[in-house]
Protein backbone atom coordinates (compact mmCIF):
# COMPACT_ATOMS: atom_id res chain seq x y z
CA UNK A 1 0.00 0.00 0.00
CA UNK A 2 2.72 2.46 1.14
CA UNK A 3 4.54 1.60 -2.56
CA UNK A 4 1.40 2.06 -4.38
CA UNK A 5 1.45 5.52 -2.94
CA UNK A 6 4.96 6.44 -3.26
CA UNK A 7 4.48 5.42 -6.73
CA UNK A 8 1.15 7.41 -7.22
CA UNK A 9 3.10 10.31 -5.71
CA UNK A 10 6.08 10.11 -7.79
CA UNK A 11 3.71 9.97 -10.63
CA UNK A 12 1.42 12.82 -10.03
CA UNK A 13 4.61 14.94 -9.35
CA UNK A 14 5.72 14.02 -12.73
CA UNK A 15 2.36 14.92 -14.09
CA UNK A 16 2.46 18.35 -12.39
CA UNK A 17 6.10 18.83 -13.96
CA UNK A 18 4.77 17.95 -17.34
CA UNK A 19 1.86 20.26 -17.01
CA UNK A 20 3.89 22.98 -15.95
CA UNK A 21 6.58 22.43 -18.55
CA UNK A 22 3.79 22.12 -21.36
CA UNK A 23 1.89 25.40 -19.70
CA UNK A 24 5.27 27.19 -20.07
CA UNK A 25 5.46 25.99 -23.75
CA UNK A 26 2.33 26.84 -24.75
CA UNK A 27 2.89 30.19 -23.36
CA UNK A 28 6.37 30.35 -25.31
CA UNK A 29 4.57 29.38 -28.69
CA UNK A 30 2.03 32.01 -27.70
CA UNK A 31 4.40 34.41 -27.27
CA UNK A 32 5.88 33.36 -30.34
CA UNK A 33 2.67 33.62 -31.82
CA UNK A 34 1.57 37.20 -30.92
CA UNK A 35 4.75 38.68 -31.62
CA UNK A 36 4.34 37.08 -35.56
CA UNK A 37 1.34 38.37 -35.61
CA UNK A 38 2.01 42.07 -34.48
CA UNK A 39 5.33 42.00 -36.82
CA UNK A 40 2.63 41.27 -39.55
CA UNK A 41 0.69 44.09 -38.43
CA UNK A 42 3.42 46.43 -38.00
CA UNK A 43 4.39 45.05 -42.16
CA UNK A 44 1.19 45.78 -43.02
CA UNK A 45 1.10 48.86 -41.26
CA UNK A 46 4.27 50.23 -42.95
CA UNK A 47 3.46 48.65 -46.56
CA UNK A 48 0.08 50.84 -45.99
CA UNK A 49 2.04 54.22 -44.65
CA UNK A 50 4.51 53.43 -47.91
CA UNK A 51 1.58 53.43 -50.39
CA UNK A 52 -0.51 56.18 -49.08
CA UNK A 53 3.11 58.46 -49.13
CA UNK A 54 3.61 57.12 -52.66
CA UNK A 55 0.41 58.20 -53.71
CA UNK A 56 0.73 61.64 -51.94
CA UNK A 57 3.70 61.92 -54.01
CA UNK A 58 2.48 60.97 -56.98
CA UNK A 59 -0.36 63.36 -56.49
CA UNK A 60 1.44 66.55 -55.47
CA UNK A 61 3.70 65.45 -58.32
CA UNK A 62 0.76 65.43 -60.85
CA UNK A 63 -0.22 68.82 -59.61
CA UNK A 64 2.96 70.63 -59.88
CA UNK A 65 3.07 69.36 -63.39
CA UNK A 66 0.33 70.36 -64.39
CA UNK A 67 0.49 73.86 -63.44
CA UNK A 68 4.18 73.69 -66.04
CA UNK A 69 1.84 72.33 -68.71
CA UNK A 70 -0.80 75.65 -67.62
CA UNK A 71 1.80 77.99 -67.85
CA UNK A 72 3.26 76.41 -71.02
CA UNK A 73 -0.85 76.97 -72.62
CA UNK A 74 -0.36 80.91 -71.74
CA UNK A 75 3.02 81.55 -73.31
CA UNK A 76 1.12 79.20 -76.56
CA UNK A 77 -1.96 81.10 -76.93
CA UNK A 78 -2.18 79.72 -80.56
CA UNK A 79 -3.11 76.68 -78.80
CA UNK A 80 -6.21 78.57 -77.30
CA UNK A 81 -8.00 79.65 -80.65
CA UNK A 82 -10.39 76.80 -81.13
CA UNK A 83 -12.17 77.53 -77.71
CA UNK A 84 -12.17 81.19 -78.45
CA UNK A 85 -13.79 79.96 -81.81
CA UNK A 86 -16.18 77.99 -79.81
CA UNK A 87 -17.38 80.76 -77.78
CA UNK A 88 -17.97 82.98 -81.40
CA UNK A 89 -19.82 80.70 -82.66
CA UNK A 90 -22.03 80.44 -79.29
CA UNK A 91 -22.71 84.45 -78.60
CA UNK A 92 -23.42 84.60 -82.73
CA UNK A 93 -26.04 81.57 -83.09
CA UNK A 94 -27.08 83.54 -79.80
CA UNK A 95 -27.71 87.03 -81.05
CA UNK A 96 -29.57 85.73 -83.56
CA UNK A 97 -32.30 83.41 -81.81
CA UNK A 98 -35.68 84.82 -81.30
CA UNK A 99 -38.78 83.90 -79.23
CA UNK A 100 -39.16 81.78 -76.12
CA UNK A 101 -38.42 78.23 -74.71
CA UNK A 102 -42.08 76.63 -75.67
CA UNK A 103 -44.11 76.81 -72.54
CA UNK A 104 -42.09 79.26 -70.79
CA UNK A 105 -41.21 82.89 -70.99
CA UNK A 106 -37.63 81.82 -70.96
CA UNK A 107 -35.48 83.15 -74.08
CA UNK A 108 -34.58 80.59 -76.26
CA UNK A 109 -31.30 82.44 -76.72
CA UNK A 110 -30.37 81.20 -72.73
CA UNK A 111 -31.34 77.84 -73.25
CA UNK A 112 -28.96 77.16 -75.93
CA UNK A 113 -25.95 79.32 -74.10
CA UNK A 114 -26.63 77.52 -70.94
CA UNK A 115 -26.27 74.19 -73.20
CA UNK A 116 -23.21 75.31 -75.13
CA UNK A 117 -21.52 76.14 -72.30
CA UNK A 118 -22.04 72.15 -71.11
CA UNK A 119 -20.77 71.18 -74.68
CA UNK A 120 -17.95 73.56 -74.17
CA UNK A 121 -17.06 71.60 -70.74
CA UNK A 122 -18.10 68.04 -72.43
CA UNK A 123 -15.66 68.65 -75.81
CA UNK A 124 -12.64 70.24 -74.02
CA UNK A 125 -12.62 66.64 -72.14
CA UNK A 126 -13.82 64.37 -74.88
CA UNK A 127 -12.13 66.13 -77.58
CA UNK A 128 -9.02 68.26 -76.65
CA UNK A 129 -7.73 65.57 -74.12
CA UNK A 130 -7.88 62.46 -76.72
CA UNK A 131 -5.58 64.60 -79.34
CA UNK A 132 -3.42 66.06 -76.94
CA UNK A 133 -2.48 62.10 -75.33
CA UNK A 134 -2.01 60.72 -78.75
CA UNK A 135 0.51 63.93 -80.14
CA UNK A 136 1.92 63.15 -77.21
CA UNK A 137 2.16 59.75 -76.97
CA UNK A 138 3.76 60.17 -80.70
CA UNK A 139 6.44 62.31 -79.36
CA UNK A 140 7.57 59.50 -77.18
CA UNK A 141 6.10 60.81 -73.70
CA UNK A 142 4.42 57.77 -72.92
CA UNK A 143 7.70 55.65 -73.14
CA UNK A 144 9.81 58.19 -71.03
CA UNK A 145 6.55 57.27 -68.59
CA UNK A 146 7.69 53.56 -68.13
CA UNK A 147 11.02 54.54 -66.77
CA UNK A 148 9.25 56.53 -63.88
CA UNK A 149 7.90 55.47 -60.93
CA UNK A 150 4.17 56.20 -60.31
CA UNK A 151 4.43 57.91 -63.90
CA UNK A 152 0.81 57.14 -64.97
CA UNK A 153 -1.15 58.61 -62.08
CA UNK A 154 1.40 61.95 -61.84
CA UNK A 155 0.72 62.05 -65.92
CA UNK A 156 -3.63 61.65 -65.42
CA UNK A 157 -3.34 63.87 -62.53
CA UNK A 158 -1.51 66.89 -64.46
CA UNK A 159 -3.28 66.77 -68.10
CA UNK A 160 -6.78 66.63 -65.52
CA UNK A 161 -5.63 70.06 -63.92
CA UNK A 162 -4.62 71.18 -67.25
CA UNK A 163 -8.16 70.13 -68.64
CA UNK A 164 -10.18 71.41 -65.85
CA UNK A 165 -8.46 74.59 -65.55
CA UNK A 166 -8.69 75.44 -69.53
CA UNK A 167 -12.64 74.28 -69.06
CA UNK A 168 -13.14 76.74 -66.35
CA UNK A 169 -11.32 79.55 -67.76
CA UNK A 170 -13.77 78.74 -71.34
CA UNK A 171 -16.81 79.10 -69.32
CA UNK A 172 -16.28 82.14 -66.81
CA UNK A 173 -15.03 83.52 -71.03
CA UNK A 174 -17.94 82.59 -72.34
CA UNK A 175 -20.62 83.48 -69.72
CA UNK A 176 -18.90 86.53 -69.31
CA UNK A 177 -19.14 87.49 -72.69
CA UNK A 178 -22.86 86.42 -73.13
CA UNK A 179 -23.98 88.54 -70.37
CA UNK A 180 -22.47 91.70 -71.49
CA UNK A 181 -23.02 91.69 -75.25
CA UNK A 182 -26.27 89.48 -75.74
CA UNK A 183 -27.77 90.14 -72.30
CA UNK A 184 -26.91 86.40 -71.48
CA UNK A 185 -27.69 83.96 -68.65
CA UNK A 186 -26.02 84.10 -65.44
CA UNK A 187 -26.88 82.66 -61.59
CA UNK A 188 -29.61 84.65 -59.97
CA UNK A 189 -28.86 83.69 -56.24
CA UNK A 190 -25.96 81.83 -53.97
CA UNK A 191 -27.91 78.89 -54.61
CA UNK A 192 -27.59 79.19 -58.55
CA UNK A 193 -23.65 79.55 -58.17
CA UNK A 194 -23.36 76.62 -55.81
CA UNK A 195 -24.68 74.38 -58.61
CA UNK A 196 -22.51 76.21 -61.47
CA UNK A 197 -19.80 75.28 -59.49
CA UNK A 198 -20.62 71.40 -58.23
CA UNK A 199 -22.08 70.26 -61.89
CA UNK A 200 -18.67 72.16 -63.83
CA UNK A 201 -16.46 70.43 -61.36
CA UNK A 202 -18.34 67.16 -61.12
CA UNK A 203 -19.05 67.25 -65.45
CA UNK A 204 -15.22 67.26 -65.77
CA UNK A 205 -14.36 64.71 -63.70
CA UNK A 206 -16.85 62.53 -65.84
CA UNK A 207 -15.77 63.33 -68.75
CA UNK A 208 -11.21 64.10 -68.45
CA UNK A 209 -10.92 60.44 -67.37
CA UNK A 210 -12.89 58.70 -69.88
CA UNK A 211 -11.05 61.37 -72.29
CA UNK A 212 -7.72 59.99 -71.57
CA UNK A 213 -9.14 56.50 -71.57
CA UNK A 214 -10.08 56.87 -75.33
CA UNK A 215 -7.07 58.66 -76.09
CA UNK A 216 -4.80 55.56 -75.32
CA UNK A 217 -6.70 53.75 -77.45
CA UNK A 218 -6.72 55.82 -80.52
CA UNK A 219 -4.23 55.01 -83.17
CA UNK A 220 -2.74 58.44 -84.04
CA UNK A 221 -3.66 62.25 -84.00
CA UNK A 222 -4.54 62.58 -87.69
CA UNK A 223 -7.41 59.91 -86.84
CA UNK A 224 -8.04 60.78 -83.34
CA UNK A 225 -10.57 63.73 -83.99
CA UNK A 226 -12.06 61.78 -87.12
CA UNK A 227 -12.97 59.08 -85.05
CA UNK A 228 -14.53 61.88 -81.91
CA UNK A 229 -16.28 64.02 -83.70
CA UNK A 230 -19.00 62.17 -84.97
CA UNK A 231 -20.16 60.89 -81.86
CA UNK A 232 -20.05 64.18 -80.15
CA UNK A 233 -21.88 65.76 -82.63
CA UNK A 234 -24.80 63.03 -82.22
CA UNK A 235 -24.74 63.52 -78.66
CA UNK A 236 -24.49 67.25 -78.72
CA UNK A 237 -27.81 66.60 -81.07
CA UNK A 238 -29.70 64.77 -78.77
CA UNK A 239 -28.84 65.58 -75.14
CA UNK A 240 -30.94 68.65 -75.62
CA UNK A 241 -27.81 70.96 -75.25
CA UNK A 242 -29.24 73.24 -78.03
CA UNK A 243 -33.14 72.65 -77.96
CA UNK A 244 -35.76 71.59 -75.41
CA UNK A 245 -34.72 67.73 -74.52
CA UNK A 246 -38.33 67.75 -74.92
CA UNK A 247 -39.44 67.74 -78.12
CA UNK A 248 -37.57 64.30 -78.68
CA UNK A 249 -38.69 61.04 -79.36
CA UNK A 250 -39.00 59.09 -76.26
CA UNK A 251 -36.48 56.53 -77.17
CA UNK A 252 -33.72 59.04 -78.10
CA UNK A 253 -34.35 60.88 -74.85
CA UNK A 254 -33.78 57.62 -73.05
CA UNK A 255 -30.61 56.70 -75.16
CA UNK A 256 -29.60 59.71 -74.61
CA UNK A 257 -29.66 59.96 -70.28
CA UNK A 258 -27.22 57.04 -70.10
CA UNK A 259 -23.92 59.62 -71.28
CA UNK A 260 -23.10 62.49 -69.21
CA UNK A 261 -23.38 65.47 -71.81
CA UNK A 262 -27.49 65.42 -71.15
CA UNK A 263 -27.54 65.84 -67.26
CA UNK A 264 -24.43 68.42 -67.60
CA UNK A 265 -26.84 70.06 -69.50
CA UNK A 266 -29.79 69.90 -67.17
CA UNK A 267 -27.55 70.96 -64.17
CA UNK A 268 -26.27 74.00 -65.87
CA UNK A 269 -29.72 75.15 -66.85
CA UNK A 270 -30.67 74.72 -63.45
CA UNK A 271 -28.08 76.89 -62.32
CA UNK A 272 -28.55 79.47 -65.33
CA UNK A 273 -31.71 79.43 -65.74
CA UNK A 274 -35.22 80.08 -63.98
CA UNK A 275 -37.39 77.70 -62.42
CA UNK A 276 -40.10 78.53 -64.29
CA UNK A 277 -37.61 76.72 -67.73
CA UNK A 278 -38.32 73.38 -65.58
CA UNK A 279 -41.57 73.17 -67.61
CA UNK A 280 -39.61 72.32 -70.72
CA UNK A 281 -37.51 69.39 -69.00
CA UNK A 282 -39.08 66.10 -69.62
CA UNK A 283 -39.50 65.41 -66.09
CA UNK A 284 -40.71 68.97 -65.35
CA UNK A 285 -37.89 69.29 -62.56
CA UNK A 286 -33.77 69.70 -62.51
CA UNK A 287 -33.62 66.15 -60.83
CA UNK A 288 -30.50 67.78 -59.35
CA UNK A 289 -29.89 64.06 -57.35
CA UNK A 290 -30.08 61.99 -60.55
CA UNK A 291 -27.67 64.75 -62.31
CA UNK A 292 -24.98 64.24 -59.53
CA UNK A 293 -25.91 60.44 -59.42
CA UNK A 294 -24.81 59.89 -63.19
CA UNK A 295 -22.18 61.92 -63.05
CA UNK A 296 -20.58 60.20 -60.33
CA UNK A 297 -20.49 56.64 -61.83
CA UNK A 298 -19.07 58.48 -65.37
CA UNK A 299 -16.24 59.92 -62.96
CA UNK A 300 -15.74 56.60 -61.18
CA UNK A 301 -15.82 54.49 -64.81
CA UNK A 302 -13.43 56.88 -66.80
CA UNK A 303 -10.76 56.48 -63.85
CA UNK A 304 -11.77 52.64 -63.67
CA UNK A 305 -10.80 52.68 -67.61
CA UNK A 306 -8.01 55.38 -67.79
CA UNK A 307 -5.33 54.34 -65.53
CA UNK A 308 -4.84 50.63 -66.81
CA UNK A 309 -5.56 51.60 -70.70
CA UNK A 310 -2.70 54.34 -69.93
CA UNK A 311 -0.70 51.63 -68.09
CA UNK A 312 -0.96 49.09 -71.38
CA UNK A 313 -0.29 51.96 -73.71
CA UNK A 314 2.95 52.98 -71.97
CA UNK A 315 3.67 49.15 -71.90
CA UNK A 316 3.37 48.45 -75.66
CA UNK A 317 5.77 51.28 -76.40
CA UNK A 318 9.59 51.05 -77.38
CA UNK A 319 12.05 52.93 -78.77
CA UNK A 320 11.84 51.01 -82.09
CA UNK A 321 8.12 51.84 -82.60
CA UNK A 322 8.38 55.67 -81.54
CA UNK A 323 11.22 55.21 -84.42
CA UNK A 324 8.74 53.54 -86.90
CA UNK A 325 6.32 56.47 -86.42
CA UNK A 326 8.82 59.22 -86.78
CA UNK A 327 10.08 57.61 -90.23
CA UNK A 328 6.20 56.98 -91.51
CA UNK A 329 5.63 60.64 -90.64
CA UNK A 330 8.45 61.79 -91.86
CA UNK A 331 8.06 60.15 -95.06
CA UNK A 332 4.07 61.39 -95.00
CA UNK A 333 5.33 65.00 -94.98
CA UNK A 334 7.90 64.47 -97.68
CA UNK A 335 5.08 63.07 -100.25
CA UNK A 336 3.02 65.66 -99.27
């Protein structure tokens, strides 16, 4: 009996030991465990703090670019004639409209200077963009982009500060303008700038990405505004930019809300115009929410496009094709 207990004794010490040992173990692997896991965090942590500095970089560097490329446009102002053209053509196709919106005692000569100046806005980023990426993208700037770090975003950054500053500058121009020679539309309360400002601001971010988008896609500047023209011209037909949206068929008013140029249109006129010109508007309101709505997702699906189309352009380029181009060019201007 007194052997059976030593032994039990012995035993149970050893099981304590064991315990203890594996308690201490457990706590080491533990240990082991929690400090993997926090140098994980702290990786993930610092691979976070590393991205969101790259970006800032790539940002500020985007920015201070494109304020060269503004000041480059100034000391250029041949490149500036086309808009000035533009807003001719507007304030003379004004000065000569008669009569009223139908329904309203709106002048038709406001409706279609509150729409131009949306077309204005809609072709400097569907038009001018494209043309400038592809001359560009001729001269080789696309393959000096692969050789820089974060190149892409600092590049879409800068020509969007470009665009949106030459957009703005078009329409203060042509508003301006309007309202001193042809008595023209401008904001009659705080309210009416407030949405000048939002749809402008939120209209170009719809349209400068999915510009630059297109433009990596097009095959060279002499085709670029071939292939651009056409479908701006249909839209600028049916978004009701330069009639009531109104006196449409049904079916091209609905083809025509899915692009951006038709509620860039609305939300200027709702800015420029009275309320009483919401009688003309098919839905006999501004429908301000669905305005900022649409533009949105345009604005979110030209930046979804632009950076990875840019990205593959800069990718397929080489010094051997930039050399190809110069010859064919070259060649192009001596048969000519």
């Amino acid at each position: 009996m007194a052997e059976a207990a030593g032994a039990d004794g012995v035993a149970g010490a050893a099981g304590a030991a064991a315990t203890t040992t594996a308690g201490r173990g457990g706590a080491t692997e533990g240990a082991r465990a929690d400090g993997a896991d926090g140098a994980d965090g702290a990786d993930g942590a610092a691979r976070t703090g590393r991205r969101s500095a790259a970006a800032r970089r790539h940002w500020r560097a985007g920015f201070q670019r494109g304020v060269i490329e503004i000041r480059h446009l100034l000391r250029n102002p041949k490149e500036m004639t086309g808009n000035l053209l533009n807003i001719v053509v507007a304030l003379t196709l004004a000065s000569y409209l008669s009569g009223d919106v139908p329904g309203t005692h709106v002048p038709m000569a406001h409706l279609t200077l509150s729409g131009f100046a949306a077309y204005l806005l809609f072709q400097i980023g569907l038009v001018s963009l494209p043309q400038i990426l592809v001359t560009e993208r001729e001269e080789g700037a696309l393959l000096r982009l692969r050789a820089t770090p974060g190149g892409i975003p600092a590049y879409l950054v800068a020509k969007s500060v470009l665009v949106v500053t030459l957009a703005l500058a078009t329409l203060v121009l042509l508003l301006g303008t309007a309202a001193l020679l042809v008595d023209g539309p401008l904001p009659h309360s705080a309210g009416g700038w407030l949405t000048l400002l939002w749809v402008s601001a939120l209209g170009l971010l719809a349209v400068v990405p999915l510009g630059a988008a297109i433009g990596a896609v097009l095959p060279n500047p002499r085709e670029a505004l071939a292939l651009i023209m056409l479908p701006v011209m249909a839209l600028l037909i049916t978004s009701g930019a330069m009639f009531p949206l109104s006196s449409l068929p049904g079916v091209v008013q609905k083809i025509a809300s899915v692009f951006p140029l038709k509620w860039m249109a609305q939300g200027l006129r709702s800015a420029l115009l009275p309320d009483a010109a919401r009688a003309a508007e098919p839905a006999g309101s501004w429908e301000l929410p669905t305005v900022a709505l649409v533009l949105t997702a345009w604005a979110v699906l030209g930046f979804l496009l632009a950076v990875p189309l840019l990205r593959r352009a800069a990718r397929r380029e080489s010094g051997s094709r930039l050399a190809q181009r110069h010859r064919r060019s070259t060649g192009d201007a001596r048969t000519a």
